[in-house]
PDB file of N, CA and C in Angstrom:
ATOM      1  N   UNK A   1       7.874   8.320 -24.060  1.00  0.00           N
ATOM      2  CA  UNK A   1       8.386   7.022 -23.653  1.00  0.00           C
ATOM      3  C   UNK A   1       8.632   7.023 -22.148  1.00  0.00           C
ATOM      4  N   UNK A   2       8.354   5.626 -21.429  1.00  0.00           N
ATOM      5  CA  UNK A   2       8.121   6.062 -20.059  1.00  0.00           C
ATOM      6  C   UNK A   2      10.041   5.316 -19.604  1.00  0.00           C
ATOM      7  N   UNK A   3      10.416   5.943 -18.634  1.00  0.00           N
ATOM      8  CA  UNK A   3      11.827   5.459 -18.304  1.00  0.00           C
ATOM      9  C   UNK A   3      11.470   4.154 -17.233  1.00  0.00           C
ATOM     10  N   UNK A   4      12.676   3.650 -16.699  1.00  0.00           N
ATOM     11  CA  UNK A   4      12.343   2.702 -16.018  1.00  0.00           C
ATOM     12  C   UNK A   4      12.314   3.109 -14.138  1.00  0.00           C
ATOM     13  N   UNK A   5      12.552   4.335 -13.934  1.00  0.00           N
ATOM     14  CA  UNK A   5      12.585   5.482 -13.147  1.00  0.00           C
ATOM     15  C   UNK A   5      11.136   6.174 -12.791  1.00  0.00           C
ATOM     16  N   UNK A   6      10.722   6.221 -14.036  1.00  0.00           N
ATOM     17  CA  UNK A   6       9.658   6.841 -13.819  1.00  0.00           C
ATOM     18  C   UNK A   6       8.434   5.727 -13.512  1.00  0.00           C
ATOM     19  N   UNK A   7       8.473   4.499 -13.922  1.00  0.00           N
ATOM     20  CA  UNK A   7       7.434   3.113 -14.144  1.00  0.00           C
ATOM     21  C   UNK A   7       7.814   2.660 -12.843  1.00  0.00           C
ATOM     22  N   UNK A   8       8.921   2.585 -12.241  1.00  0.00           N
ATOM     23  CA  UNK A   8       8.485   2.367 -10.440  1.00  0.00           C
ATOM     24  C   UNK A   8       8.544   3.507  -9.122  1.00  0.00           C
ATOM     25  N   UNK A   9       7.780   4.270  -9.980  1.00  0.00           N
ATOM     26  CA  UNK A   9       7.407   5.499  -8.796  1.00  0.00           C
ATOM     27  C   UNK A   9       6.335   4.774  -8.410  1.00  0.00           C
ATOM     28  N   UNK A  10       5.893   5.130  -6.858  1.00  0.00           N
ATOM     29  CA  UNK A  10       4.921   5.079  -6.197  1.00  0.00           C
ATOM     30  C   UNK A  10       3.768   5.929  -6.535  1.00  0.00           C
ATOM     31  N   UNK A  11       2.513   4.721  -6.321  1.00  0.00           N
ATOM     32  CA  UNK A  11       1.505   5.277  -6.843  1.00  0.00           C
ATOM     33  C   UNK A  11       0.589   5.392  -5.562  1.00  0.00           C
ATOM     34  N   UNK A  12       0.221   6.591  -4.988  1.00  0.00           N
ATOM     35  CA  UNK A  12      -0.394   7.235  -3.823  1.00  0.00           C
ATOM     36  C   UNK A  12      -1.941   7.261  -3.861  1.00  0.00           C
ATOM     37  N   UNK A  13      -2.533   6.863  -2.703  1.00  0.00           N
ATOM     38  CA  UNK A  13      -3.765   6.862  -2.167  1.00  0.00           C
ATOM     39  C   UNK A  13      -4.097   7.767  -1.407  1.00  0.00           C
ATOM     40  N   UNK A  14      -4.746   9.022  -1.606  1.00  0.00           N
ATOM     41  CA  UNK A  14      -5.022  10.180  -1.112  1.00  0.00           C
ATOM     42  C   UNK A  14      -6.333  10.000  -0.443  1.00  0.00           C
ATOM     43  N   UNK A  15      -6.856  10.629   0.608  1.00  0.00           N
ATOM     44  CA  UNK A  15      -7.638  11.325   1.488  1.00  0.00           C
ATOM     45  C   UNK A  15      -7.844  12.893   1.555  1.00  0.00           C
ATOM     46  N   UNK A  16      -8.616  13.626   1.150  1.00  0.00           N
ATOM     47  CA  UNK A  16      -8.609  15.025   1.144  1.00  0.00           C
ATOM     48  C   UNK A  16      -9.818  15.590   2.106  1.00  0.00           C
ATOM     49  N   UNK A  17      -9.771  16.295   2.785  1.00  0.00           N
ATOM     50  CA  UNK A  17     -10.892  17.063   3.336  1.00  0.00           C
ATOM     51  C   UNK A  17     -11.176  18.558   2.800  1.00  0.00           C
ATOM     52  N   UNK A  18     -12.812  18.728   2.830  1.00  0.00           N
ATOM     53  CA  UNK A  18     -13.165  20.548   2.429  1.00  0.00           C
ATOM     54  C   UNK A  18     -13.720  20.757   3.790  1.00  0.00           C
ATOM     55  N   UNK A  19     -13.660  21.698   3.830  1.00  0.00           N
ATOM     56  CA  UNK A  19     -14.099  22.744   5.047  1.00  0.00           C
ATOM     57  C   UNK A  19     -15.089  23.885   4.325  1.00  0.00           C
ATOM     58  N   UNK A  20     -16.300  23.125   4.770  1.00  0.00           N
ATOM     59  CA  UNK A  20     -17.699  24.223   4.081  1.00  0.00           C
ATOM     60  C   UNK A  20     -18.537  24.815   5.401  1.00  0.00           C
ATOM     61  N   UNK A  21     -18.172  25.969   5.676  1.00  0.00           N
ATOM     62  CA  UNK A  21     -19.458  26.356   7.206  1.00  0.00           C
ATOM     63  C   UNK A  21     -18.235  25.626   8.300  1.00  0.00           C
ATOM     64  N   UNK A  22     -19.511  24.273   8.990  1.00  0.00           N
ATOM     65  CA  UNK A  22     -19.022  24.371  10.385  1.00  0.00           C
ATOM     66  C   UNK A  22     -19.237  22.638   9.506  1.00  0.00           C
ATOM     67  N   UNK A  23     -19.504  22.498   7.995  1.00  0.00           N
ATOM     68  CA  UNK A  23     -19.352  20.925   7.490  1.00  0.00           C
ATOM     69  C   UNK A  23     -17.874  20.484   6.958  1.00  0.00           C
ATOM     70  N   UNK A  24     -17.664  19.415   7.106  1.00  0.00           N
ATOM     71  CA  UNK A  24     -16.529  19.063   6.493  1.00  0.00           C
ATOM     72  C   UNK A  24     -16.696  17.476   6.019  1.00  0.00           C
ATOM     73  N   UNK A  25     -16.083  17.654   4.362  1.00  0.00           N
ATOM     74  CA  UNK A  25     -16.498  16.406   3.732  1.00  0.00           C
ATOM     75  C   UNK A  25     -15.145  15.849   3.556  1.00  0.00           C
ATOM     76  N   UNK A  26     -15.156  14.634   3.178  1.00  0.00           N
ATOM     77  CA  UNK A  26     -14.078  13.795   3.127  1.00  0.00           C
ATOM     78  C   UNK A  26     -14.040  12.976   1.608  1.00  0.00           C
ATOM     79  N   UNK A  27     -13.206  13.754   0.362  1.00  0.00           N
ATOM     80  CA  UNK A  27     -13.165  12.980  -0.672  1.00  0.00           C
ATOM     81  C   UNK A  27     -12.065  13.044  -1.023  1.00  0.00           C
ATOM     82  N   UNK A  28     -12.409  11.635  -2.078  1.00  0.00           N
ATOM     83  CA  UNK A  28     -11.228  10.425  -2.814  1.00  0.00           C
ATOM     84  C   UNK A  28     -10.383  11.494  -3.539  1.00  0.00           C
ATOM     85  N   UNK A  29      -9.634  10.094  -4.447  1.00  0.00           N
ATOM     86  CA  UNK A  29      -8.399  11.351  -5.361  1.00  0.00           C
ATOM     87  C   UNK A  29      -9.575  11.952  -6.697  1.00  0.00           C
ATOM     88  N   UNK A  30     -10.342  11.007  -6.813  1.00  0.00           N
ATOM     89  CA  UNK A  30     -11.706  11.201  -8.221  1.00  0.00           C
ATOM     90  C   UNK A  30     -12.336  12.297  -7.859  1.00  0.00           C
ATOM     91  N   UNK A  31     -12.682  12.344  -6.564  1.00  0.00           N
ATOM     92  CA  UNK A  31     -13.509  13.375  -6.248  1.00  0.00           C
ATOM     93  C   UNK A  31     -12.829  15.069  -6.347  1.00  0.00           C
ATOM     94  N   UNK A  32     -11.538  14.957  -5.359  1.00  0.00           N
ATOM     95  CA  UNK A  32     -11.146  16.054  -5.696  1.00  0.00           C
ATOM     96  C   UNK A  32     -10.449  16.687  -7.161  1.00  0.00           C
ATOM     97  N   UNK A  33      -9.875  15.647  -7.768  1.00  0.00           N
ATOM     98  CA  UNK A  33      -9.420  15.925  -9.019  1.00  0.00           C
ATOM     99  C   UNK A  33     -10.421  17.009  -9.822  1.00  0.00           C
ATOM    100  N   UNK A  34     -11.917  16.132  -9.697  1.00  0.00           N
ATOM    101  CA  UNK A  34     -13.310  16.602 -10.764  1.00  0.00           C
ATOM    102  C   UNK A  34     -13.308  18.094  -9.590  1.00  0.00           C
ATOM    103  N   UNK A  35     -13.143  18.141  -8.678  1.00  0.00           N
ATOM    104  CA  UNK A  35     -13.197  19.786  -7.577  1.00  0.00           C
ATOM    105  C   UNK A  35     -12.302  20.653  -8.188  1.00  0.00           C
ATOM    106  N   UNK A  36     -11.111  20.133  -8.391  1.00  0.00           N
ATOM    107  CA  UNK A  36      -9.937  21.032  -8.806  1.00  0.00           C
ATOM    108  C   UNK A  36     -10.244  21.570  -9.810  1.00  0.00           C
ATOM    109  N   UNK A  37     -10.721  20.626 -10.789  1.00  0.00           N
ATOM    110  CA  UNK A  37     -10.923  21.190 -12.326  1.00  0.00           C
ATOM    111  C   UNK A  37     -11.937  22.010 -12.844  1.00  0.00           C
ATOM    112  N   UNK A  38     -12.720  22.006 -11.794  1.00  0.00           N
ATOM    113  CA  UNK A  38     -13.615  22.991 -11.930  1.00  0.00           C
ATOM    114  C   UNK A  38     -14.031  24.146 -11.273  1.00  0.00           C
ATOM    115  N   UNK A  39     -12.694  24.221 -10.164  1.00  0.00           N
ATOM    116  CA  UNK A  39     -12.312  25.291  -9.497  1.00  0.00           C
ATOM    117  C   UNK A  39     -11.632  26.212 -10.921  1.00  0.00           C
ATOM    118  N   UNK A  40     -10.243  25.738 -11.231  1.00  0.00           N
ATOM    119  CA  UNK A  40      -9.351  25.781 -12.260  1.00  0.00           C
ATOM    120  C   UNK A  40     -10.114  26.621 -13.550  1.00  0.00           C
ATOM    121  N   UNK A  41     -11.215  26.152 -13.555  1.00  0.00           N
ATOM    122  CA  UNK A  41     -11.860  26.341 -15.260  1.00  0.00           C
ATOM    123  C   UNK A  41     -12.668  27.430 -14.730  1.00  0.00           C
ATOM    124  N   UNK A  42     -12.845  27.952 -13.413  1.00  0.00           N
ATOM    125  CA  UNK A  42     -13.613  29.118 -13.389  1.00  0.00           C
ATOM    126  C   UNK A  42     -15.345  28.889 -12.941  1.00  0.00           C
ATOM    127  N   UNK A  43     -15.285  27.227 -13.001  1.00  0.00           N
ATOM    128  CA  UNK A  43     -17.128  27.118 -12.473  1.00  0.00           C
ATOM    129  C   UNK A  43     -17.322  27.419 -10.722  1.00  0.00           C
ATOM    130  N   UNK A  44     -18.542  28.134 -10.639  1.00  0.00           N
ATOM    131  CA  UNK A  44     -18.812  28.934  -9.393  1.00  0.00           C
ATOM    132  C   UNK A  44     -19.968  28.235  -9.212  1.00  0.00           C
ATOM    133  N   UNK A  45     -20.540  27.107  -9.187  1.00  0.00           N
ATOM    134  CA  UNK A  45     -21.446  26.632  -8.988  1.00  0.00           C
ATOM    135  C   UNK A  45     -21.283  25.679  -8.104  1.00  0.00           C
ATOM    136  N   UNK A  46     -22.581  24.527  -8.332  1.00  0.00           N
ATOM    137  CA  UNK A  46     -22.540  23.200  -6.697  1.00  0.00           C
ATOM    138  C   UNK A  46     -21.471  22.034  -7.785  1.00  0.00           C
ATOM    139  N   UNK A  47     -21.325  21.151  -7.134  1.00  0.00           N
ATOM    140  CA  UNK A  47     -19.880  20.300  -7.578  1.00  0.00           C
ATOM    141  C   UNK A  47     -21.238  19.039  -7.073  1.00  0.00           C
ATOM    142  N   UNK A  48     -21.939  17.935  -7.950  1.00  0.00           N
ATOM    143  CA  UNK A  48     -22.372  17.068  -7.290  1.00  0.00           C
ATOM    144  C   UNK A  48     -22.173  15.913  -7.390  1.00  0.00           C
ATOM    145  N   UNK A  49     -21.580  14.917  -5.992  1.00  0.00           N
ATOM    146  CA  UNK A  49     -21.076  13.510  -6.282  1.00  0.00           C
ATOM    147  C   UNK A  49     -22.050  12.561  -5.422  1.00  0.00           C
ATOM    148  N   UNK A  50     -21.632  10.937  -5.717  1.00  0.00           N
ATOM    149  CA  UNK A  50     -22.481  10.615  -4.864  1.00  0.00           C
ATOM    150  C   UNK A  50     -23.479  11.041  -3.684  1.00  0.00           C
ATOM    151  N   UNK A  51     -23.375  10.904  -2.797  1.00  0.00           N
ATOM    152  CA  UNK A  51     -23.929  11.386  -1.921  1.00  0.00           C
ATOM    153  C   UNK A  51     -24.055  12.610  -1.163  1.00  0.00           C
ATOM    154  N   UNK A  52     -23.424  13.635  -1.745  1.00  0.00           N
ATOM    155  CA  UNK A  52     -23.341  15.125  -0.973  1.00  0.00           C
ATOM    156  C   UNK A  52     -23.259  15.946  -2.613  1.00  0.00           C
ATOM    157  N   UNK A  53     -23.190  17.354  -2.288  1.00  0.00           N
ATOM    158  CA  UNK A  53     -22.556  18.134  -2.830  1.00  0.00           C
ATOM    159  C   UNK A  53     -21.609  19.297  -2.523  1.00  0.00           C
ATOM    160  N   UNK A  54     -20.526  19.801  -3.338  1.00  0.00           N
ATOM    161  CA  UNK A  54     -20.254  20.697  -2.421  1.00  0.00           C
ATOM    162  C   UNK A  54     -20.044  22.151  -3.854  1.00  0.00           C
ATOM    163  N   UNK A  55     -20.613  23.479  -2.610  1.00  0.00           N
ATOM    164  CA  UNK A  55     -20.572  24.613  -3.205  1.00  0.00           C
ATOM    165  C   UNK A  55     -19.199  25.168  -3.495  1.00  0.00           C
ATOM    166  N   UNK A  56     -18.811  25.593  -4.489  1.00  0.00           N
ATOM    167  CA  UNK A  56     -17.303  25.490  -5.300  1.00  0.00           C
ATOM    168  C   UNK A  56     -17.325  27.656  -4.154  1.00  0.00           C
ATOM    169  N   UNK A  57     -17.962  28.033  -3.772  1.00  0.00           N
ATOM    170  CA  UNK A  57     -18.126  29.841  -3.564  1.00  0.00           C
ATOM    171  C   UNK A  57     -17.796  29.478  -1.944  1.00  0.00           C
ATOM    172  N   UNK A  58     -18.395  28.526  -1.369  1.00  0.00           N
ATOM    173  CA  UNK A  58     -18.730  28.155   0.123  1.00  0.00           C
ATOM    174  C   UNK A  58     -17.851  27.705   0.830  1.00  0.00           C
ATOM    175  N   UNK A  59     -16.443  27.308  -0.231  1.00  0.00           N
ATOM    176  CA  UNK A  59     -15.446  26.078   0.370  1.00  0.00           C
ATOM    177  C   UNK A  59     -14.204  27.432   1.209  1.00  0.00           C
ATOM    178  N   UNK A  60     -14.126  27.112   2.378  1.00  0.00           N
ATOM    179  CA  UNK A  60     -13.850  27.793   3.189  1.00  0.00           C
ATOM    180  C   UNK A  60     -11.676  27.220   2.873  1.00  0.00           C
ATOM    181  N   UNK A  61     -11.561  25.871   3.043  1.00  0.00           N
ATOM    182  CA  UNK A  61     -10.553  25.166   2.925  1.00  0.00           C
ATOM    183  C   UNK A  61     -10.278  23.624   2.574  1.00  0.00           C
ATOM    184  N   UNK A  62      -9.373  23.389   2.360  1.00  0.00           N
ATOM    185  CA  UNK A  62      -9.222  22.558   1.251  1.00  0.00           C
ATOM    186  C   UNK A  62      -7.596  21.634   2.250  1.00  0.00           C
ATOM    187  N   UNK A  63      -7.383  20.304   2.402  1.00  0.00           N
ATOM    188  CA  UNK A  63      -6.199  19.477   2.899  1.00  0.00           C
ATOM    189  C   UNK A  63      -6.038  18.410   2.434  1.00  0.00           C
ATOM    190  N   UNK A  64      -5.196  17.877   2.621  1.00  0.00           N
ATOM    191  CA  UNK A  64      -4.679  16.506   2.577  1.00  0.00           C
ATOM    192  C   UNK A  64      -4.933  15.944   3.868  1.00  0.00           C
ATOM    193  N   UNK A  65      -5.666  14.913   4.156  1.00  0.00           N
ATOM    194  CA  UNK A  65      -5.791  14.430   5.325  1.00  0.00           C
ATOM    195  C   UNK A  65      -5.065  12.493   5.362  1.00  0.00           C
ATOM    196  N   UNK A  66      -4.910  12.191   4.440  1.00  0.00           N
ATOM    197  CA  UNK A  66      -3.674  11.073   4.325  1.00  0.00           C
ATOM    198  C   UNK A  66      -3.260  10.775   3.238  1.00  0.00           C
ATOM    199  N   UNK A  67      -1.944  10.235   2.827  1.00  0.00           N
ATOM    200  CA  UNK A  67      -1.386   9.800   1.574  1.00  0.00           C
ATOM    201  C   UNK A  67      -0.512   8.438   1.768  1.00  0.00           C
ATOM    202  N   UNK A  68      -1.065   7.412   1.409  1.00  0.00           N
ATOM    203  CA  UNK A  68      -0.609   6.218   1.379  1.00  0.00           C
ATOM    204  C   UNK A  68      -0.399   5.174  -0.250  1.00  0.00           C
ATOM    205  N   UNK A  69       0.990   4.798  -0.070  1.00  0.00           N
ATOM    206  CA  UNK A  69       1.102   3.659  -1.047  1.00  0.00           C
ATOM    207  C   UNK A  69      -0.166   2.547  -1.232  1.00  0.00           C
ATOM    208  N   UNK A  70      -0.450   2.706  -2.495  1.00  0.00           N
ATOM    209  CA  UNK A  70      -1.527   1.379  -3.476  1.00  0.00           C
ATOM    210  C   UNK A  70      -1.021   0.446  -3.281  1.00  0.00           C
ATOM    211  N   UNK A  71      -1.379  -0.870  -2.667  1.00  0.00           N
ATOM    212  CA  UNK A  71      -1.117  -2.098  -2.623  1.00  0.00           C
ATOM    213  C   UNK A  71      -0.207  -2.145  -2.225  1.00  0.00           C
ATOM    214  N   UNK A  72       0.296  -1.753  -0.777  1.00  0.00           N
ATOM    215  CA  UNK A  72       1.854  -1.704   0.141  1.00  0.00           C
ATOM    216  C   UNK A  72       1.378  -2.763   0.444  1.00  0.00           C
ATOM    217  N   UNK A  73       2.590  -3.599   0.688  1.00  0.00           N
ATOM    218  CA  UNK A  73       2.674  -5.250   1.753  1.00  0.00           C
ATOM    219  C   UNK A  73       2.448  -4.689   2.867  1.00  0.00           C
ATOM    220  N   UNK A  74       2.109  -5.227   3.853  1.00  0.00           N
ATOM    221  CA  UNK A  74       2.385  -5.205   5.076  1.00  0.00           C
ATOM    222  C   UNK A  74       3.998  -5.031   5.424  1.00  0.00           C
ATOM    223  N   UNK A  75       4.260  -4.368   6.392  1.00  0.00           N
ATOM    224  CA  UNK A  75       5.450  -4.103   6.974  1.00  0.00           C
ATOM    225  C   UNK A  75       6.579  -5.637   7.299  1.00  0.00           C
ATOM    226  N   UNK A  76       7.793  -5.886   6.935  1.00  0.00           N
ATOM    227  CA  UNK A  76       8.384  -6.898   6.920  1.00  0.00           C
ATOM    228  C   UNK A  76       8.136  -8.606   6.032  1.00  0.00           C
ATOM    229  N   UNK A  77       7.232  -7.929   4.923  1.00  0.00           N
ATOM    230  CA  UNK A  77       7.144  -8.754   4.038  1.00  0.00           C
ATOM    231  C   UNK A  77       8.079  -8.278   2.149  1.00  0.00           C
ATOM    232  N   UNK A  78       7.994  -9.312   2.185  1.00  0.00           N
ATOM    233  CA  UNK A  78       9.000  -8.490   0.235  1.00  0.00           C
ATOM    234  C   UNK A  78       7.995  -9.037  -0.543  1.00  0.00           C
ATOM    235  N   UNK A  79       7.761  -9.055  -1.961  1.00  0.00           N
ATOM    236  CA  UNK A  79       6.515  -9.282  -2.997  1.00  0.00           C
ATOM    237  C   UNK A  79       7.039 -10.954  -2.929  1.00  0.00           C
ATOM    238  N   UNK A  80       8.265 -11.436  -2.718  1.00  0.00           N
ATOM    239  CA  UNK A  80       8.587 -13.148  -3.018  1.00  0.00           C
ATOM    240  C   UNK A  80       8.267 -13.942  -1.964  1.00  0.00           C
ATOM    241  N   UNK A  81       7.457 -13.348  -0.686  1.00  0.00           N
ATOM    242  CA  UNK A  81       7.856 -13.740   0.323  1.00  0.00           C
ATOM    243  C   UNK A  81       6.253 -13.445   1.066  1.00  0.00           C
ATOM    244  N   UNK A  82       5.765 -14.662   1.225  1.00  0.00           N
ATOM    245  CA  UNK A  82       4.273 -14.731   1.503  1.00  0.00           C
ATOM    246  C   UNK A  82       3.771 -14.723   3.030  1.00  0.00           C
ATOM    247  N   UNK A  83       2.850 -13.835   3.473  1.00  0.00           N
ATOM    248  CA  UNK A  83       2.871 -13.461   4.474  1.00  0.00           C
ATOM    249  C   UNK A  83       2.122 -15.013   5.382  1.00  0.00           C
ATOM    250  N   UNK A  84       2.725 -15.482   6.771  1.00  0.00           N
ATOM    251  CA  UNK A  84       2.409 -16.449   7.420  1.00  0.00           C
ATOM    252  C   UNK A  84       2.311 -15.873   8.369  1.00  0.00           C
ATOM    253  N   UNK A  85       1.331 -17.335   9.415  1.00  0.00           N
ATOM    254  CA  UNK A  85       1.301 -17.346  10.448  1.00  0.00           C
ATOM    255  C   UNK A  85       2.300 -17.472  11.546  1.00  0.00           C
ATOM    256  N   UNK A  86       2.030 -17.101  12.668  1.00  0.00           N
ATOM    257  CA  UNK A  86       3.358 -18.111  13.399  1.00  0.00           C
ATOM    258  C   UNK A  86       3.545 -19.535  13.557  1.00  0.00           C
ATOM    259  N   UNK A  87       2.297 -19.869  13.412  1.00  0.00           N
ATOM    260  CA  UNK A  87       2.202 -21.456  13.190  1.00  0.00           C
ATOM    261  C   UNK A  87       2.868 -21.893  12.045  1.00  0.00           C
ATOM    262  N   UNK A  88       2.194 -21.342  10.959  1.00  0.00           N
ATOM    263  CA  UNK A  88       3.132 -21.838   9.551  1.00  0.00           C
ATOM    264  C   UNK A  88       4.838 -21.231   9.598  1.00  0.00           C
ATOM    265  N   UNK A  89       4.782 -20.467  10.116  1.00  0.00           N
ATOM    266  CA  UNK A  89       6.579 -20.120  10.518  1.00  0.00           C
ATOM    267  C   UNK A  89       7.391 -21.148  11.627  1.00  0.00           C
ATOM    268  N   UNK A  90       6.614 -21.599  12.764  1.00  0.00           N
ATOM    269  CA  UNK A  90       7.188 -22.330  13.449  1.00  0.00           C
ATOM    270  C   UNK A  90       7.088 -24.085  12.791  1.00  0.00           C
ATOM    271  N   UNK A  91       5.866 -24.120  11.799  1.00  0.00           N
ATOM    272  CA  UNK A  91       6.273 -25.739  11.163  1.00  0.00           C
ATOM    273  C   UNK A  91       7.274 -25.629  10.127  1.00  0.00           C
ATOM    274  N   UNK A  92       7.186 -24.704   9.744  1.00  0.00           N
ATOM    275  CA  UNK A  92       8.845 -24.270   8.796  1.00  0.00           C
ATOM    276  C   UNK A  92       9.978 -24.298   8.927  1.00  0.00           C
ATOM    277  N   UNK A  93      10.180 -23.876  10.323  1.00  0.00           N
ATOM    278  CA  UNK A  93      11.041 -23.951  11.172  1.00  0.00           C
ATOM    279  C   UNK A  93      11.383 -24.931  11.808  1.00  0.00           C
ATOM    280  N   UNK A  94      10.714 -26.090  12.253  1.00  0.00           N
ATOM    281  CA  UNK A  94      10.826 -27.223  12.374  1.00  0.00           C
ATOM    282  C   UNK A  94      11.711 -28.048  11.464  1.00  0.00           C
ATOM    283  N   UNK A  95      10.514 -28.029   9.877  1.00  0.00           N
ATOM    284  CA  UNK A  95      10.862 -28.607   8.773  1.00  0.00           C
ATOM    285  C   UNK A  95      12.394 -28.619   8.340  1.00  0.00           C
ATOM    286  N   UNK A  96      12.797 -27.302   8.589  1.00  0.00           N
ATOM    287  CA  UNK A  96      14.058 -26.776   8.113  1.00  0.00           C
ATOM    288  C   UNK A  96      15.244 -27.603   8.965  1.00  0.00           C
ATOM    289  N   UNK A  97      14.919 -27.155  10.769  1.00  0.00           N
ATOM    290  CA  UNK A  97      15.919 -27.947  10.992  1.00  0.00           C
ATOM    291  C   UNK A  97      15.813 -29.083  11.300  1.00  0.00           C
ATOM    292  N   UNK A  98      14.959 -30.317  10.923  1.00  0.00           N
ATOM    293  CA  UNK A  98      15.192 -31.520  10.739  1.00  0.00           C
ATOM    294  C   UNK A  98      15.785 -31.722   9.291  1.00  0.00           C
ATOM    295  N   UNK A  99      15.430 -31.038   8.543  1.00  0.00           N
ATOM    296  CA  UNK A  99      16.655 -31.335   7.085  1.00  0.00           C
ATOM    297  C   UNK A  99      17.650 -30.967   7.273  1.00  0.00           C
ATOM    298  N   UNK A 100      18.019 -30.312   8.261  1.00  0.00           N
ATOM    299  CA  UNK A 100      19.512 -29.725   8.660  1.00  0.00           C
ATOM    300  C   UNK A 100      20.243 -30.879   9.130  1.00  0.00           C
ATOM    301  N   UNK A 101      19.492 -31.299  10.217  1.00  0.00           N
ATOM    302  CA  UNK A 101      20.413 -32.569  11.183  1.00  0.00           C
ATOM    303  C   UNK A 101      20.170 -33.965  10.445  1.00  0.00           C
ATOM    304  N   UNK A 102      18.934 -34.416   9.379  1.00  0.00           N
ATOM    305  CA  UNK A 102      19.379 -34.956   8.079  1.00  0.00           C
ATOM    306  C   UNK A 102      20.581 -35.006   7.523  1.00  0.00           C
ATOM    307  N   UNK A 103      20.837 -33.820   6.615  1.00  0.00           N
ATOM    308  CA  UNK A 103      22.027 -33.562   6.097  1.00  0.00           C
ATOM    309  C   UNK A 103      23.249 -33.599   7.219  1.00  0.00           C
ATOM    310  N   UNK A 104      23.338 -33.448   8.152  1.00  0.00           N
ATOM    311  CA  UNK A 104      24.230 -33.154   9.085  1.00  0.00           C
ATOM    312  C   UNK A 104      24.709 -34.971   8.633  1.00  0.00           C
ATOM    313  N   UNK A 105      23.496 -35.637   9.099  1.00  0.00           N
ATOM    314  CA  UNK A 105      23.956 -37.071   9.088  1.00  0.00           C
ATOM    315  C   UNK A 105      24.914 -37.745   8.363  1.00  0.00           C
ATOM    316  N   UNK A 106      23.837 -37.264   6.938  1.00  0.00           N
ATOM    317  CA  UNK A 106      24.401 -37.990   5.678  1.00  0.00           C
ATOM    318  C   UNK A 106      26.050 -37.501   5.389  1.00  0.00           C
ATOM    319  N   UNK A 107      26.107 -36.009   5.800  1.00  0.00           N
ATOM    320  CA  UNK A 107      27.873 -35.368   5.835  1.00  0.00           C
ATOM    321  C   UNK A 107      28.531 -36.441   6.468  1.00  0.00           C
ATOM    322  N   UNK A 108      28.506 -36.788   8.027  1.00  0.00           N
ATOM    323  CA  UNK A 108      29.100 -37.637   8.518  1.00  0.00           C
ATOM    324  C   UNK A 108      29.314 -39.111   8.075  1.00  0.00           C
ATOM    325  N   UNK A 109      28.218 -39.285   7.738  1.00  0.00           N
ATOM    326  CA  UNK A 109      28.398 -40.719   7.088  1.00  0.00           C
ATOM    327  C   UNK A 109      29.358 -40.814   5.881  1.00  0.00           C
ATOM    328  N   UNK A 110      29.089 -40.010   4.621  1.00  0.00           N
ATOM    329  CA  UNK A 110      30.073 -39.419   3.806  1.00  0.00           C
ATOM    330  C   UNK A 110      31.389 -39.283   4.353  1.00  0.00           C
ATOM    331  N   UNK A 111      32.042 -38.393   4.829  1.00  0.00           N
ATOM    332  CA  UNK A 111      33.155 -37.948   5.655  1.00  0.00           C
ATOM    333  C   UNK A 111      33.986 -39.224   6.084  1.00  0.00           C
ATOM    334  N   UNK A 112      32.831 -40.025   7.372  1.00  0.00           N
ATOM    335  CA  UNK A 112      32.968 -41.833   7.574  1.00  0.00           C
ATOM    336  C   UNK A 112      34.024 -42.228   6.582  1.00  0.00           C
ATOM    337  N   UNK A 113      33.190 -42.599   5.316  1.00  0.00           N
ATOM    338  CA  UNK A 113      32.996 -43.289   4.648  1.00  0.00           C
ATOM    339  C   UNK A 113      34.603 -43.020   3.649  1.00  0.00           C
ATOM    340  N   UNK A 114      34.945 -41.583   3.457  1.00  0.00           N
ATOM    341  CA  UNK A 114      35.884 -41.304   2.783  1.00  0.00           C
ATOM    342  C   UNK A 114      37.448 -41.245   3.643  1.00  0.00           C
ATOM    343  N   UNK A 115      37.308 -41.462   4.699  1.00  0.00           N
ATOM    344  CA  UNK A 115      38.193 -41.904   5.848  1.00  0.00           C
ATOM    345  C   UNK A 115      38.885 -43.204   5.554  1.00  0.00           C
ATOM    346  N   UNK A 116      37.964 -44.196   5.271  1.00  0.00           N
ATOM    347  CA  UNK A 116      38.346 -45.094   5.165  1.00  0.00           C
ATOM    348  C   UNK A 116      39.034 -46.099   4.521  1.00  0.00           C
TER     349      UNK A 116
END
C-alpha cells in the first residue's frame, strides 16, 4: 500500500554518462537501467541501443551527469497559478485596481448614505 509520503516524492530525470576509450556516451534513465542489469546479471558482452552500442568489458566509468524534477513549473509559479506575460500581468493589474477604486466608490457612497 503506497502512503501519502511516499505518492508525493519527486520523480527525477536523470542524465548519465559512460566513459569507453577516449568515447563517451550520454544515456537516459531506460538506457542505463537495461546497462545496470546486465552488468548486475554477469553479461560481458556489447549492450545495443538505438544508435550506438556499448561494450559492458570496455566501460572504463560510469556518472551522473544531471538529475532534475519531471514536469517542474518554472521557478515562481505554483500548479493554481498560470504562467503570464508581463503584458497579461500588467492588464491584470490594471483590471484589479480599477475594481479597487470602483469599490472604493460604492464604500463611500454607502458610508454617505448611512450618515444620513
Amino acid at each position: 500500500m503506497e502512503t501519502k509520503e511516499e505518492s508525493t516524492q519527486p520523480v527525477f530525470e536523470e542524465e548519465w554518462a559512460v566513459q569507453i576509450g577516449k568515447e563517451q556516451f550520454v544515456l537516459n534513465e531506460r538506457q542505463i537501467k537495461l546497462l545496470k542489469e546486465a552488468d548486475v546479471s554477469g553479461q560481458r558482452g556489447i549492450i545495443w541501443f538505438d544508435k550506438f552500442a556499448v561494450s559492458i568489458p570496455h566501460i572504463q566509468s560510469i556518472w551522473l551527469i544531471s538529475r532534475k524534477i519531471k514536469n517542474q513549473l518554472p521557478e515562481g509559479t505554483t500548479p493554481n497559478e498560470p504562467i503570464r506575460t508581463e503584458e497579461e500581468q500588467e492588464r491584470i493589474s490594471k483590471k484589479i485596481q480599477e475594481m479597487k477604486e470602483k469599490l472604493m466608490i460604492k464604500l463611500e457612497k454607502h458610508g454617505a448614505q448611512r450618515n444620513k
